[in-house]
N, C-alpha and C. Protein backbone atom coordinates (compact mmCIF):
# COMPACT_ATOMS: atom_id res chain seq x y z
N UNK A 1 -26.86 71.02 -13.40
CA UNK A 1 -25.49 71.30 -13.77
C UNK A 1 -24.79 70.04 -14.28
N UNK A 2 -25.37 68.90 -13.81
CA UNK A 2 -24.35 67.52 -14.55
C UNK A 2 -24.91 67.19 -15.64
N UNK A 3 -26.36 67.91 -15.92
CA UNK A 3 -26.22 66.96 -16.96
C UNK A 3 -26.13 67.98 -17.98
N UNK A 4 -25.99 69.16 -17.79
CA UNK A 4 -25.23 70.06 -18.68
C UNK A 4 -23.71 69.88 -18.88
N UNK A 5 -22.95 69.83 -18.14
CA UNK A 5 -21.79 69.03 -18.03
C UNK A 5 -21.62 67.80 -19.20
N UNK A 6 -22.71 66.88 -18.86
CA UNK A 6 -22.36 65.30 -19.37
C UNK A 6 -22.89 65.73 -21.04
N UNK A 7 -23.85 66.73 -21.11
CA UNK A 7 -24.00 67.41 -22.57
C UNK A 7 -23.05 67.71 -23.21
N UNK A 8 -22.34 68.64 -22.90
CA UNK A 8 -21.42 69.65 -23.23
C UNK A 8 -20.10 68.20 -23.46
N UNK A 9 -20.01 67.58 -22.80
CA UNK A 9 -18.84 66.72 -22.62
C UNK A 9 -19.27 65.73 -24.12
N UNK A 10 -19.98 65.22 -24.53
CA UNK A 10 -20.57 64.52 -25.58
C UNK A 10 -20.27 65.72 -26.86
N UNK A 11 -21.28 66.55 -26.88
CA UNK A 11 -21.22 67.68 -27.55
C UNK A 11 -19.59 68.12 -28.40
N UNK A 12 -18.22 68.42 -27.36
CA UNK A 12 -17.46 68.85 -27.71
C UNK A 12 -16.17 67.41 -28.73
N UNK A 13 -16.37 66.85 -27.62
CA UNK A 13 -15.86 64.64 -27.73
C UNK A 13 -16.48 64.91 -29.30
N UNK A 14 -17.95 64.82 -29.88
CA UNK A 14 -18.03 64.66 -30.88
C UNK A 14 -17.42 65.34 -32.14
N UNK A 15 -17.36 66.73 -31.87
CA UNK A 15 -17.21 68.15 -32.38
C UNK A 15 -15.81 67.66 -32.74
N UNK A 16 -15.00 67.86 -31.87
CA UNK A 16 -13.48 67.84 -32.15
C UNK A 16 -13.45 66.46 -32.76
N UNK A 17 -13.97 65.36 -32.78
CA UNK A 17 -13.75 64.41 -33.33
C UNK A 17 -14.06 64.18 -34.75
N UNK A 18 -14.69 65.26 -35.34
CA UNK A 18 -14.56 65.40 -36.88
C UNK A 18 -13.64 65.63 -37.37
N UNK A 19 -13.04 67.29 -36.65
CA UNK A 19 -11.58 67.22 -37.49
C UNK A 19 -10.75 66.62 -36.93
N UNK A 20 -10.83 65.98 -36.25
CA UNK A 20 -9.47 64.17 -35.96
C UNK A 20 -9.72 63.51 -36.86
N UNK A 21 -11.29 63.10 -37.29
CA UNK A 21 -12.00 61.89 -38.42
C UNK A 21 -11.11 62.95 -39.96
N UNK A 22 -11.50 64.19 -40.10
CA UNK A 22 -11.21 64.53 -41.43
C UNK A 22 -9.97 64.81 -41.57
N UNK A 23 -8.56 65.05 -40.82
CA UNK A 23 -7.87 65.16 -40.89
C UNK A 23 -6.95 63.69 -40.96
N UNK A 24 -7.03 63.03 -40.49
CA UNK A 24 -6.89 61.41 -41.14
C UNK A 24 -7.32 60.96 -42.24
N UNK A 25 -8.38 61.41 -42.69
CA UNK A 25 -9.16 60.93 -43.99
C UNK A 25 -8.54 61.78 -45.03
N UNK A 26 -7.96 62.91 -44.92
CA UNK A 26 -6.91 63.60 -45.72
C UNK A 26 -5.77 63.16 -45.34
N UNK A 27 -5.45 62.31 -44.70
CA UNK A 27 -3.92 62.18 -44.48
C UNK A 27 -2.63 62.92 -43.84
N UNK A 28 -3.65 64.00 -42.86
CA UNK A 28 -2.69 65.29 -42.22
C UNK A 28 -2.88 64.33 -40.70
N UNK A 29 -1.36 64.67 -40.34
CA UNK A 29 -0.79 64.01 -38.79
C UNK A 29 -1.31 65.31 -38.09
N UNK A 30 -2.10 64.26 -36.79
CA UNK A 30 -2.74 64.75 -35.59
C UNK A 30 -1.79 64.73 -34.57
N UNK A 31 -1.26 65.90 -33.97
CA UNK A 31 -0.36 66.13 -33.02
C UNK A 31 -1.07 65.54 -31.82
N UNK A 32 -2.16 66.08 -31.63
CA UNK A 32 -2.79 66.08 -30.28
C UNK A 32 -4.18 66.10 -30.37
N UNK A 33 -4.80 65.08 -29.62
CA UNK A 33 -6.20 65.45 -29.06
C UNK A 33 -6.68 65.58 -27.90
N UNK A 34 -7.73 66.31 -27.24
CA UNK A 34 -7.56 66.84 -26.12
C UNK A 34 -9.26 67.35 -25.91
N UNK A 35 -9.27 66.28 -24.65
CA UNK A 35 -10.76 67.16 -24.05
C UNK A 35 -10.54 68.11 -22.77
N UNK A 36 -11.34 69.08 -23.05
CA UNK A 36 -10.87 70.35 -21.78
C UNK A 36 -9.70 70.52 -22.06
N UNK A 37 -9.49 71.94 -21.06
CA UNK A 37 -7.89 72.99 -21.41
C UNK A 37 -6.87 72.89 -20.22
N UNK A 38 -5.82 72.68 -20.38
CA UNK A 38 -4.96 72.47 -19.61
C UNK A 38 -5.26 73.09 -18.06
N UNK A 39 -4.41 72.88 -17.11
CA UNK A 39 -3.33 71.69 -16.59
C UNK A 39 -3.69 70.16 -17.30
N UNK A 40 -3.10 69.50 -17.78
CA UNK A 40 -2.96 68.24 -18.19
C UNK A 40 -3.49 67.08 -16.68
N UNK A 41 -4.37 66.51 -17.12
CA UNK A 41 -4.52 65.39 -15.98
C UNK A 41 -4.17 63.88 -16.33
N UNK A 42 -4.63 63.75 -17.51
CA UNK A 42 -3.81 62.18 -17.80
C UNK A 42 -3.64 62.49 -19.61
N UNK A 43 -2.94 61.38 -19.58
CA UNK A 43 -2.46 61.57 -21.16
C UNK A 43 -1.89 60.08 -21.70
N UNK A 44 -1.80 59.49 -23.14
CA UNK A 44 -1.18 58.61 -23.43
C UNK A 44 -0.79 58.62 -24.96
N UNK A 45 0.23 58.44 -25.50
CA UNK A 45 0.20 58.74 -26.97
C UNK A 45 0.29 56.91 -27.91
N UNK A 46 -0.30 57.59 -28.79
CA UNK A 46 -0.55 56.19 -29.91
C UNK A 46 -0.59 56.32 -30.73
N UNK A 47 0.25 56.13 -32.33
CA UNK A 47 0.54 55.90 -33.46
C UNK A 47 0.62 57.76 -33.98
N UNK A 48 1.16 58.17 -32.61
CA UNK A 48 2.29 59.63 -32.95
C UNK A 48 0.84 60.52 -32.40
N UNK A 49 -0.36 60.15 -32.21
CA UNK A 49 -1.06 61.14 -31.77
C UNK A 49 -0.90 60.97 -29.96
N UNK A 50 -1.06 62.31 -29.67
CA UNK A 50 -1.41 62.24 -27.92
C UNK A 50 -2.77 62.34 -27.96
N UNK A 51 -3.16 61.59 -26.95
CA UNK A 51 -4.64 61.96 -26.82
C UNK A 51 -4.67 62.23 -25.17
N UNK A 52 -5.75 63.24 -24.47
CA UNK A 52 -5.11 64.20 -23.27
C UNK A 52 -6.60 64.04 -22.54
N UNK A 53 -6.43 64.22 -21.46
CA UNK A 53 -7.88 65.03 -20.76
C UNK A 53 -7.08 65.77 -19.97
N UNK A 54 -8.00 66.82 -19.98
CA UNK A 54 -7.76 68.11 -19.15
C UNK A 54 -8.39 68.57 -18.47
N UNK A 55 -7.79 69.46 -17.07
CA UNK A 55 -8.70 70.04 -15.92
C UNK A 55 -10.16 70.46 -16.13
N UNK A 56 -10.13 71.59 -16.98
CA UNK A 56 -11.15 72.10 -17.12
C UNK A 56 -11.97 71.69 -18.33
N UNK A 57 -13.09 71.52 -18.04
CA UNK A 57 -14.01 70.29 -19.11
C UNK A 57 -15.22 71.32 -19.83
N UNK A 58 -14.44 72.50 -20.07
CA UNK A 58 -15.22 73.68 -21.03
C UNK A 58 -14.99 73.42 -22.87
N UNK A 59 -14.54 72.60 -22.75
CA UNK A 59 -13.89 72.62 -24.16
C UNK A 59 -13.12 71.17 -24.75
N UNK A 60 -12.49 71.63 -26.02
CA UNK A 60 -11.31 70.73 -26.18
C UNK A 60 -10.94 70.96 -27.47
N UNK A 61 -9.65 70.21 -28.00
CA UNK A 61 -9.19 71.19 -29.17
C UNK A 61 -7.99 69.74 -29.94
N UNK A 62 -8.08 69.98 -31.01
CA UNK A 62 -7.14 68.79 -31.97
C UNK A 62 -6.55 70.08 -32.55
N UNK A 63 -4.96 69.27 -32.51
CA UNK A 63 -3.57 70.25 -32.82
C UNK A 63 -3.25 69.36 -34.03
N UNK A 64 -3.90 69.99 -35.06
CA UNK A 64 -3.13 69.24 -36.39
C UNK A 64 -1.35 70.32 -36.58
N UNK A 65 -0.78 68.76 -37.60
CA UNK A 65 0.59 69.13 -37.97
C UNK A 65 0.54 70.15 -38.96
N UNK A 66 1.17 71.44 -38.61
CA UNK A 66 1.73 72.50 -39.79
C UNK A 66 0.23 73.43 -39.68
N UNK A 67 -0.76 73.32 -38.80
CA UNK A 67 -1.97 73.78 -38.75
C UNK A 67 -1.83 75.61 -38.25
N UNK A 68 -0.60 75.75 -37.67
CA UNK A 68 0.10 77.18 -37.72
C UNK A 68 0.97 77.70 -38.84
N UNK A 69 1.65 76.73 -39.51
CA UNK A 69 2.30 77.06 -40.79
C UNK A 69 3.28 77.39 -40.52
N UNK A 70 3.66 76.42 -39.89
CA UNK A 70 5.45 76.76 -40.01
C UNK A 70 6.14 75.15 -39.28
N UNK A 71 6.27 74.33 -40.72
CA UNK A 71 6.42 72.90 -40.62
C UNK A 71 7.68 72.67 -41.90
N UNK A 72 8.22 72.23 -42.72
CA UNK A 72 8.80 71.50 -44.01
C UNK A 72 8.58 71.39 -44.42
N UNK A 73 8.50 72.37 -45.98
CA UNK A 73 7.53 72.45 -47.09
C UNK A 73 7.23 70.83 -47.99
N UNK A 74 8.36 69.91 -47.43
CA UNK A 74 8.83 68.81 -47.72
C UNK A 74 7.85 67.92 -47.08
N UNK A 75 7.12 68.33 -46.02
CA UNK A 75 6.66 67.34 -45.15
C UNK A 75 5.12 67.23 -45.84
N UNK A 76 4.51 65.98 -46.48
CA UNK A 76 3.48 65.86 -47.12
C UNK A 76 2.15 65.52 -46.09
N UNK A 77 2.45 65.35 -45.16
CA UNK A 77 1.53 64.87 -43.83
C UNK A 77 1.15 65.95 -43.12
N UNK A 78 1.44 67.12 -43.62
CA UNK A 78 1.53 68.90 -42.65
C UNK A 78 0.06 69.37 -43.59
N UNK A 79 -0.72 69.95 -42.80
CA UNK A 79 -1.87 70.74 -42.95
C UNK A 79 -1.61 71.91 -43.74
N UNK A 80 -0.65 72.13 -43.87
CA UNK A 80 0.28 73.62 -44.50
C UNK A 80 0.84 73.30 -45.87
N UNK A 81 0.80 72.10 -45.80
CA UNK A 81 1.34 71.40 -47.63
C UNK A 81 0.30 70.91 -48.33
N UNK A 82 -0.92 70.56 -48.25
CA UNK A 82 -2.00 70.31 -48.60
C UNK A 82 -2.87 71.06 -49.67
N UNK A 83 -3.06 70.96 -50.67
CA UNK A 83 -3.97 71.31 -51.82
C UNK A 83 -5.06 72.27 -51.32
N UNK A 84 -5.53 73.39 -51.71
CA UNK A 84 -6.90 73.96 -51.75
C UNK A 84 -7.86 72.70 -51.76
């Protein structure tokens, strides 16, 4: 079980860390990054991103800006204003 755990924990860390890598490399603001799903256990934010760990270590998930679509059509840094 740990080292399925310490898999899965590498596995997802990498995963979500593409679209953090490609969403910077396009120039769209990263709200949040986050390993595992809430309750929140520690957290610290840096250059407007939060970066999180969370209780449960099934997962994890990057909250790009305007990535729901509903941001300032004005705002050029939103996932929602961005080119095909």
């Amino acid at each position: 079980m740990l080292y399925f755990l310490i898999i899965l924990t590498i596995l997802v860390i990498s995963h979500e860390f593409g679209h953090f890598l490609m969403s910077r490399i396009f120039h769209v603001d990263v709200e949040e990054f986050a390993f595992g799903f809430p309750p929140r256990i520690a957290s610290f934010k840096k250059n407007g991103t939060t970066y999180a760990v969370n209780a449960i270590p099934l997962g994890g998930y990057v909250k790009i800006k305007g990535e729901e679509g509903t941001v300032d059509p004005n705002d050029k840094n939103s996932f929602a204003n961005q080119p095909v």
